[in-house]
Protein backbone atom coordinates (compact mmCIF):
# COMPACT_ATOMS: atom_id res chain seq x y z
CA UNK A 1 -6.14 11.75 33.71
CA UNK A 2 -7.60 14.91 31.44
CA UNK A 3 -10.81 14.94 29.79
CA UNK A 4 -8.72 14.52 26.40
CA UNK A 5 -7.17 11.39 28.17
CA UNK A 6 -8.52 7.47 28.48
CA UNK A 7 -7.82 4.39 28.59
CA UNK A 8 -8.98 0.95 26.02
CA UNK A 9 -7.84 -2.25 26.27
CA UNK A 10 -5.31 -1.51 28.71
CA UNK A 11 -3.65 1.24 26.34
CA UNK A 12 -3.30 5.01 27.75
CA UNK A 13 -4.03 7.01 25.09
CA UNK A 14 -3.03 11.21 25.39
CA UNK A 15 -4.11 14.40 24.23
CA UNK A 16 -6.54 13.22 21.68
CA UNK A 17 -8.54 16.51 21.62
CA UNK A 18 -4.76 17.85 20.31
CA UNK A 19 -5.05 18.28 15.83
CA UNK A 20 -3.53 15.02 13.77
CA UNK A 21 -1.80 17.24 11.45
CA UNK A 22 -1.56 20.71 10.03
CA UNK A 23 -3.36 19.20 7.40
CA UNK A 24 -6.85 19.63 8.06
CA UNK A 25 -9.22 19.64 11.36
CA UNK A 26 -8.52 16.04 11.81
CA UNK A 27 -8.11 15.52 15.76
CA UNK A 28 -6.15 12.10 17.43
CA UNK A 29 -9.01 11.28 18.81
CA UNK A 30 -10.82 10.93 15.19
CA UNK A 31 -7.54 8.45 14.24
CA UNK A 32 -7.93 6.32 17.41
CA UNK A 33 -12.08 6.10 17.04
CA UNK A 34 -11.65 5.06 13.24
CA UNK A 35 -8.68 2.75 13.60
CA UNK A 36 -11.15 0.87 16.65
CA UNK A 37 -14.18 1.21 15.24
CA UNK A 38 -12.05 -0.75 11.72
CA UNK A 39 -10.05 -2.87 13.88
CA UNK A 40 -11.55 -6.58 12.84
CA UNK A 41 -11.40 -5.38 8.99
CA UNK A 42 -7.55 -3.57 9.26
CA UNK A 43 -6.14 -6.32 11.45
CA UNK A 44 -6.23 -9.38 9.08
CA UNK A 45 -4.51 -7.20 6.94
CA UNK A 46 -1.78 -6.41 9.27
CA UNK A 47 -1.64 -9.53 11.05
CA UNK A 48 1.61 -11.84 10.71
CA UNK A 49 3.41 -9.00 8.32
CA UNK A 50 6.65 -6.88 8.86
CA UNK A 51 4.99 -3.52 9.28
CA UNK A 52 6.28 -0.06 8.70
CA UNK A 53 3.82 2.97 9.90
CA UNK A 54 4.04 6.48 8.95
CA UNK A 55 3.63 8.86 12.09
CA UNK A 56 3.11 12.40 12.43
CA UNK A 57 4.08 14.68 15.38
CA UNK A 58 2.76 18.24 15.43
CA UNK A 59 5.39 20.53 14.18
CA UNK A 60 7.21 18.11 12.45
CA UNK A 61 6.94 16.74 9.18
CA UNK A 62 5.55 13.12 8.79
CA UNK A 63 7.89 10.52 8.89
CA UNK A 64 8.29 6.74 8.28
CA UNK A 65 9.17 4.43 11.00
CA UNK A 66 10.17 0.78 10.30
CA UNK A 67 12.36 -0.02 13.30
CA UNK A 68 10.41 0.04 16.80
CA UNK A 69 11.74 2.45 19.61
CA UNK A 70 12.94 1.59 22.77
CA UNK A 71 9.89 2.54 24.43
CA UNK A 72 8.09 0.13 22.84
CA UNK A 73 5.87 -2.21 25.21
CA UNK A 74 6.89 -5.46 25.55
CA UNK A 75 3.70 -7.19 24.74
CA UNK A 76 4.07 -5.74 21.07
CA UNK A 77 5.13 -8.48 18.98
CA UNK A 78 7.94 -8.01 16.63
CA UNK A 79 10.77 -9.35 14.13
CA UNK A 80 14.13 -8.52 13.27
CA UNK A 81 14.78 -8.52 9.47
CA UNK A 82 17.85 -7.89 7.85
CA UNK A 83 17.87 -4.70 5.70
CA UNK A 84 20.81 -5.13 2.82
CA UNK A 85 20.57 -1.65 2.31
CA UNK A 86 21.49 0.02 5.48
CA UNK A 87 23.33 -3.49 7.16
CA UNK A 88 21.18 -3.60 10.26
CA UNK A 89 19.06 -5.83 11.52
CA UNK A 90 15.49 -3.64 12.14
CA UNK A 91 13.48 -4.97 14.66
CA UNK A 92 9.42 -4.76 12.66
CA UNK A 93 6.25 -4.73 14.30
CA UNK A 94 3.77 -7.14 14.17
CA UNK A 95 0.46 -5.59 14.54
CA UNK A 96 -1.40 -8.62 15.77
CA UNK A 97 -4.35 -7.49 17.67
CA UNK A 98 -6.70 -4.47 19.03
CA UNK A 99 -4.47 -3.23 21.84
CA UNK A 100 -1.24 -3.16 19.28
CA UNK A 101 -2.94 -0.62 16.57
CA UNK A 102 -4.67 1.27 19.71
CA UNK A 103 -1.12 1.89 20.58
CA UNK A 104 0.27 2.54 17.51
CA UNK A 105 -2.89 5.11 17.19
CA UNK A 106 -1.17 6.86 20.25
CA UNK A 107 1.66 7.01 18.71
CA UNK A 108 0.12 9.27 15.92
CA UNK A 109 0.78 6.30 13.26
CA UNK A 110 -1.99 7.46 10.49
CA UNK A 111 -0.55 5.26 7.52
CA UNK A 112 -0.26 1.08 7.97
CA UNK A 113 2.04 -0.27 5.28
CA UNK A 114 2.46 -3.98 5.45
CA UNK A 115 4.79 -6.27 3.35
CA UNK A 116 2.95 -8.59 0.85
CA UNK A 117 4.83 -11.56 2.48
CA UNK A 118 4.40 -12.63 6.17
CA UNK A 119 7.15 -12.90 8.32
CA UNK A 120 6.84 -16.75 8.71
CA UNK A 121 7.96 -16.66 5.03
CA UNK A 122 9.33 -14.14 3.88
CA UNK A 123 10.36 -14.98 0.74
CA UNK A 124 6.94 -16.17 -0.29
CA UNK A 125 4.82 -12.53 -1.00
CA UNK A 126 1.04 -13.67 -0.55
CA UNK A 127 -0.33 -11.30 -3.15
CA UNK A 128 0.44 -9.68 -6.65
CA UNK A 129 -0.04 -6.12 -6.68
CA UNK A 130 -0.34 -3.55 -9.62
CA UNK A 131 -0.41 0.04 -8.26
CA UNK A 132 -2.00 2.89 -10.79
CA UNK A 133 -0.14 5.66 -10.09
CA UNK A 134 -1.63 8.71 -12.21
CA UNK A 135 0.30 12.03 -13.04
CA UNK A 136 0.43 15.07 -10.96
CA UNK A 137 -2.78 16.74 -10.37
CA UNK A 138 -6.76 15.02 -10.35
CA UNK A 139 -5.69 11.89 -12.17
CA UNK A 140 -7.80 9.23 -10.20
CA UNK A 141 -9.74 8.75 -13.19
CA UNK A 142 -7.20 8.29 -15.15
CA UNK A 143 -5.75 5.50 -12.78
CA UNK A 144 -9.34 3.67 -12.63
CA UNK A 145 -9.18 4.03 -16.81
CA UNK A 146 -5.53 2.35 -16.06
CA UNK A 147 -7.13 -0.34 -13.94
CA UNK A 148 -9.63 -1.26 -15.99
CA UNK A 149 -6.87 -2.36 -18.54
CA UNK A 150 -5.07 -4.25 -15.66
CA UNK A 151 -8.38 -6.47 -14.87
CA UNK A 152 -8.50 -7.01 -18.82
CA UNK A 153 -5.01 -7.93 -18.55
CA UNK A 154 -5.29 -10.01 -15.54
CA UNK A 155 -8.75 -11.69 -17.42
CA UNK A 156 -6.82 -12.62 -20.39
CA UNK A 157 -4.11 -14.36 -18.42
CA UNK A 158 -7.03 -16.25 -16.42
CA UNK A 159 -6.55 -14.33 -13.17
CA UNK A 160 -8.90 -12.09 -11.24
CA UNK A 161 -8.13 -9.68 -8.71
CA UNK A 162 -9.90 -6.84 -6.30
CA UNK A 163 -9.62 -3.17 -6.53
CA UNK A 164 -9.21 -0.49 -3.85
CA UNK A 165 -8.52 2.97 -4.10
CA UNK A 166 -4.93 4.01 -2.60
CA UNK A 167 -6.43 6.66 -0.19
CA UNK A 168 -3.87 8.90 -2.33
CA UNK A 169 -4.61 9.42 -6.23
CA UNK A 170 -4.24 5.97 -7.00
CA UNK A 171 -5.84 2.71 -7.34
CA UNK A 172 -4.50 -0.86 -6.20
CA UNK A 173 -4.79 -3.78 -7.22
CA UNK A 174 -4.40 -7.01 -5.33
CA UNK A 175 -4.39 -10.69 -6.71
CA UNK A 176 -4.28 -13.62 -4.13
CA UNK A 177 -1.42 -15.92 -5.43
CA UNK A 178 -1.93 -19.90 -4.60
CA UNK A 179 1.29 -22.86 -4.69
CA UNK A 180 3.71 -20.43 -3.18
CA UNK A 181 5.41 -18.68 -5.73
CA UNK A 182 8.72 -17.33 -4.66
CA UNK A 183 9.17 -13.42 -5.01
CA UNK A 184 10.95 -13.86 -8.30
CA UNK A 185 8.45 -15.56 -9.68
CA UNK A 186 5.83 -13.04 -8.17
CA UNK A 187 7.81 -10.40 -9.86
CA UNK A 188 8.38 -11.56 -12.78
CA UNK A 189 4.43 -12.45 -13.38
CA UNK A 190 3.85 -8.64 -12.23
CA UNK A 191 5.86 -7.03 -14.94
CA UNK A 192 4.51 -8.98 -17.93
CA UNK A 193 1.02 -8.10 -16.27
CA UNK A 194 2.32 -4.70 -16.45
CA UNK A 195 3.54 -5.00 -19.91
CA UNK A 196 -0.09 -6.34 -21.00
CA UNK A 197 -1.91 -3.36 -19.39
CA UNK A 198 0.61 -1.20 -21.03
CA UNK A 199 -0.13 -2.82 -24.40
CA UNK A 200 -3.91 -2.33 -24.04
CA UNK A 201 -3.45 1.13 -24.03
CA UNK A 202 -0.18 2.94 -24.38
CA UNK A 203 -1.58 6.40 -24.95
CA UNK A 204 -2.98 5.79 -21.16
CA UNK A 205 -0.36 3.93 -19.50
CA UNK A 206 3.17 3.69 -19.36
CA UNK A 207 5.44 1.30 -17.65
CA UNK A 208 8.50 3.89 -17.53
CA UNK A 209 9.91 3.76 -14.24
CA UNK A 210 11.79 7.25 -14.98
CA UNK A 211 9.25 10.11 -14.42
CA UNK A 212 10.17 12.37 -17.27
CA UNK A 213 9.57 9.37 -19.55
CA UNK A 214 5.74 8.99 -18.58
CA UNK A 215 4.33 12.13 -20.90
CA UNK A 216 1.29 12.34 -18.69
CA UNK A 217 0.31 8.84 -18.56
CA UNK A 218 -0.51 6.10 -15.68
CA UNK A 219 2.30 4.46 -14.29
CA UNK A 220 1.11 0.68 -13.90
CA UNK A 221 3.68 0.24 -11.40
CA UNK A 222 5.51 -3.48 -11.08
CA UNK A 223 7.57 -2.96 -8.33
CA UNK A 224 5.63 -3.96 -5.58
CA UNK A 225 7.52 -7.26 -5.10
CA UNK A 226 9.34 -9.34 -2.81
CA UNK A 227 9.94 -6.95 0.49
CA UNK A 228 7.70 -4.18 -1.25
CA UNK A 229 5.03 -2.59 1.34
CA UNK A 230 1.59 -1.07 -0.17
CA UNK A 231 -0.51 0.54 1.96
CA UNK A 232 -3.37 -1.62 3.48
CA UNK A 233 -6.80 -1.68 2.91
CA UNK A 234 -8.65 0.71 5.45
CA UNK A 235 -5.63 2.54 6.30
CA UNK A 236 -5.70 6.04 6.86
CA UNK A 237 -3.65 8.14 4.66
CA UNK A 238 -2.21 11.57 5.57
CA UNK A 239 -3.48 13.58 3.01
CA UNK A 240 -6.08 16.54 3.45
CA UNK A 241 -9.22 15.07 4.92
CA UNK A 242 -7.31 12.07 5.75
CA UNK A 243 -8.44 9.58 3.29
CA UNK A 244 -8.67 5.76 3.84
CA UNK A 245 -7.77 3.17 1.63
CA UNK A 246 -10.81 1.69 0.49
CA UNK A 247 -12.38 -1.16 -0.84
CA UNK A 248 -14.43 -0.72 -4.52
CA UNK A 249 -16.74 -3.31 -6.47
CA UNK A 250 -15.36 -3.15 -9.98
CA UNK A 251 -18.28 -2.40 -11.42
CA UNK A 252 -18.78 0.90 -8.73
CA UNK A 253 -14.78 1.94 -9.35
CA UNK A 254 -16.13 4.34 -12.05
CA UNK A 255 -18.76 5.81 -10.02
CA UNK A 256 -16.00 6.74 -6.59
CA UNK A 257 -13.64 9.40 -5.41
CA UNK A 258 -10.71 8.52 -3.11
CA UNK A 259 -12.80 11.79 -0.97
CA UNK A 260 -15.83 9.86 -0.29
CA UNK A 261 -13.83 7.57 1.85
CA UNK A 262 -11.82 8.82 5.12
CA UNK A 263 -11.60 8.12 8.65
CA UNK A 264 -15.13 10.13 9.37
CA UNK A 265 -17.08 8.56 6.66
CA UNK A 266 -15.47 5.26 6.06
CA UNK A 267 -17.28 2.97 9.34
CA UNK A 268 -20.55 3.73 8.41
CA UNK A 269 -19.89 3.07 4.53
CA UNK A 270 -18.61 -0.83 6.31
CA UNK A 271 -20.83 -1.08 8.86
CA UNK A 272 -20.46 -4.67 9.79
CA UNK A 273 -19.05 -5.96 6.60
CA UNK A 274 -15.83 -6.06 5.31
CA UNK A 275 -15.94 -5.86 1.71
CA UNK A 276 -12.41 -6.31 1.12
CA UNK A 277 -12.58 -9.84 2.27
CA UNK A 278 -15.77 -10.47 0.36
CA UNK A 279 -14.22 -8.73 -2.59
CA UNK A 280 -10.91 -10.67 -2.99
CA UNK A 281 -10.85 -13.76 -5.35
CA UNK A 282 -9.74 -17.17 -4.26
CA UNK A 283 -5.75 -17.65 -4.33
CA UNK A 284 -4.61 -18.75 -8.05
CA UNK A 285 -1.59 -20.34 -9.22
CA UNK A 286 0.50 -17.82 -11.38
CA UNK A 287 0.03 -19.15 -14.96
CA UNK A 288 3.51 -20.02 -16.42
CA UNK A 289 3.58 -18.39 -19.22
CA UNK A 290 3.30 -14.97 -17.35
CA UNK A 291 6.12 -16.08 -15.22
CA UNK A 292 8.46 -17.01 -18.30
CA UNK A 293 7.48 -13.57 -20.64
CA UNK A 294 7.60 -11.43 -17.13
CA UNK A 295 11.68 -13.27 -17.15
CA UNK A 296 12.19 -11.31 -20.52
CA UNK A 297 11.36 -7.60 -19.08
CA UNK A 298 14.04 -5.79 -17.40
CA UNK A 299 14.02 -4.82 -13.72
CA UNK A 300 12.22 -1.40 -13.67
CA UNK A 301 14.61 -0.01 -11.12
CA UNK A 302 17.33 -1.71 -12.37
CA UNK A 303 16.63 -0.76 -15.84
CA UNK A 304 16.23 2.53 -15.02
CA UNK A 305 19.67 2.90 -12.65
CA UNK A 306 21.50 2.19 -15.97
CA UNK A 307 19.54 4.38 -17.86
CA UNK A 308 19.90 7.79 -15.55
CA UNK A 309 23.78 6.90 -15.32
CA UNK A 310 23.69 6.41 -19.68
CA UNK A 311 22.08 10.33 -19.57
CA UNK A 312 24.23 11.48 -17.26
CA UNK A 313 27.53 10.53 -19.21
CA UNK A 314 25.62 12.01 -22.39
CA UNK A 315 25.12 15.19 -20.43
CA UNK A 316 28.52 15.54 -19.57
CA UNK A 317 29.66 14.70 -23.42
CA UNK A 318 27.16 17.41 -24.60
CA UNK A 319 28.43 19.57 -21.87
């Protein structure tokens, strides 16, 4: 075994003196000592849930792997799920403990993206999640104006949620739902909450699903429903100076830059708390009034299939 070579909890991990990414100066050894030294904080987030990671191998670009390899080790738990899309059955990983993200971390998996439902019910998403995704460029202020109109909208409904940054530009947030609503219901509830942020503020956020339609505003994005994934808090993110997804007080979210938090920084910011779960509210039942006025708004991607097909004939008419 080299010096850039060890062993933890019966995993072998490899070359982790070798660079992450072309990205920055990031090594694998800086991914495997975060993701251990966050391991009790990440894994509850993980735990139970389909997960898909992102991975990067040097000289390649990054890519997204849902379905596990053949090399996988047995004692990684996993579950097939169905995908419509490409009809397959993908067998997910369920990231359960320390020695299954340890391995993952030798894999080069940098990003953790967990669906909001677990896989003993699948149809039943444990969360409602608004993700403030700001226009090209420095927009993170912009998304924590947008969020601040998603908390009033959330207050006004008599919800709460918590608040993390996306590791990216972006903010999330996360509401714990109670009296298992299904993922329609979820969905619905999530697009009038969308609607109601929009309404605070339309000169700041947009709900247009269709990029060209945004004019420089926030996206309060809705879609994160039913199978969605959303990266988890405390994941890394492979971005330059690999970033984590972070957990924010709302009354600090002003004050933050997704930069103060990555994979160097972010363990002694915890140190043996984990604000996330202190942060979160208690699960709440989805008022049903939200549910009935989120029936009445169009599925965003939906919606916005029809619409790029109506422009397209329109092109072709002008053409």
């Amino acid at each position: 075994m080299s010096a850039a070579d060890e062993t933890r909890d019966g995993v072998a991990l490899t070359n982790l003196d070798q660079p992450l990414s072309d990205r920055d100066d990031a090594t694998k050894r800086d991914l495997v000592d975060y993701l251990d030294a966050v391991s009790e904080r990440i894994l509850p987030q993980l735990r139970g849930r389909p997960l898909s990671v992102i991975r990067v191998r040097p000289g390649q670009p990054p890519f997204m792997q849902k379905n596990l390899p053949r090399y996988t080790p047995d004692w990684v738990r996993r579950v097939p799920v169905w995908a419509e899309a490409s009809h397959r059955e993908i067998s997910y990983a369920l990231c359960d403990d320390r020695r299954t993200l340890l391995w993952f971390a030798n894999q080069r998996a940098v990003e953790y993206h967990p669906t909001l439902a677990t896989a003993a019910e699948p149809h039943r998403p444990t969360h409602l999640v608004l993700d403030l995704d700001p226009p090209e460029g420095d927009g993170f202020r912009a998304a924590v104006a947008a969020a601040l109109l998603v908390r009033q909208a959330l207050a006004d409904a008599g919800l709460a949620g918590a608040v993390k940054t996306s590791g990216a530009k972006g903010v999330h947030v996360f509401v714990p739902v109670a009296d298992d609503p299904t993922a329609e219901e979820l969905a619905a509830a999530t697009r009038a909450l969308a609607v109601r942020a929009e309404r605070l503020d339309p000169a700041l956020a947009t709900t247009a699903y269709i990029k060209e339609d945004r004019g420089g505003r926030v996206f309060v994005d809705a879609t994160r429903a039913g199978g969605a994934t959303v990266a988890a808090a405390y994941s890394p993110r492979l971005r330059p100076g690999t970033p984590v997804s972070f957990p924010v007080d709302w009354a600090d979210l002003t004050e933050v830059a997704p930069a103060d938090f990555t994979i160097r920084t972010a363990p002694a910011l915890l140190g043996d708390g984990d604000p996330w779960a202190a942060l979160m509210p208690a699960p709440q039942p989805l008022p049903a009034d939200l549910v009935a006025e989120g029936r009445t708004i169009p599925v965003a991607r939906v919606q916005a299939m029809h619409e790029g097909k109506r422009r397209a004939r329109a092109r072709r008419q002008a053409d």
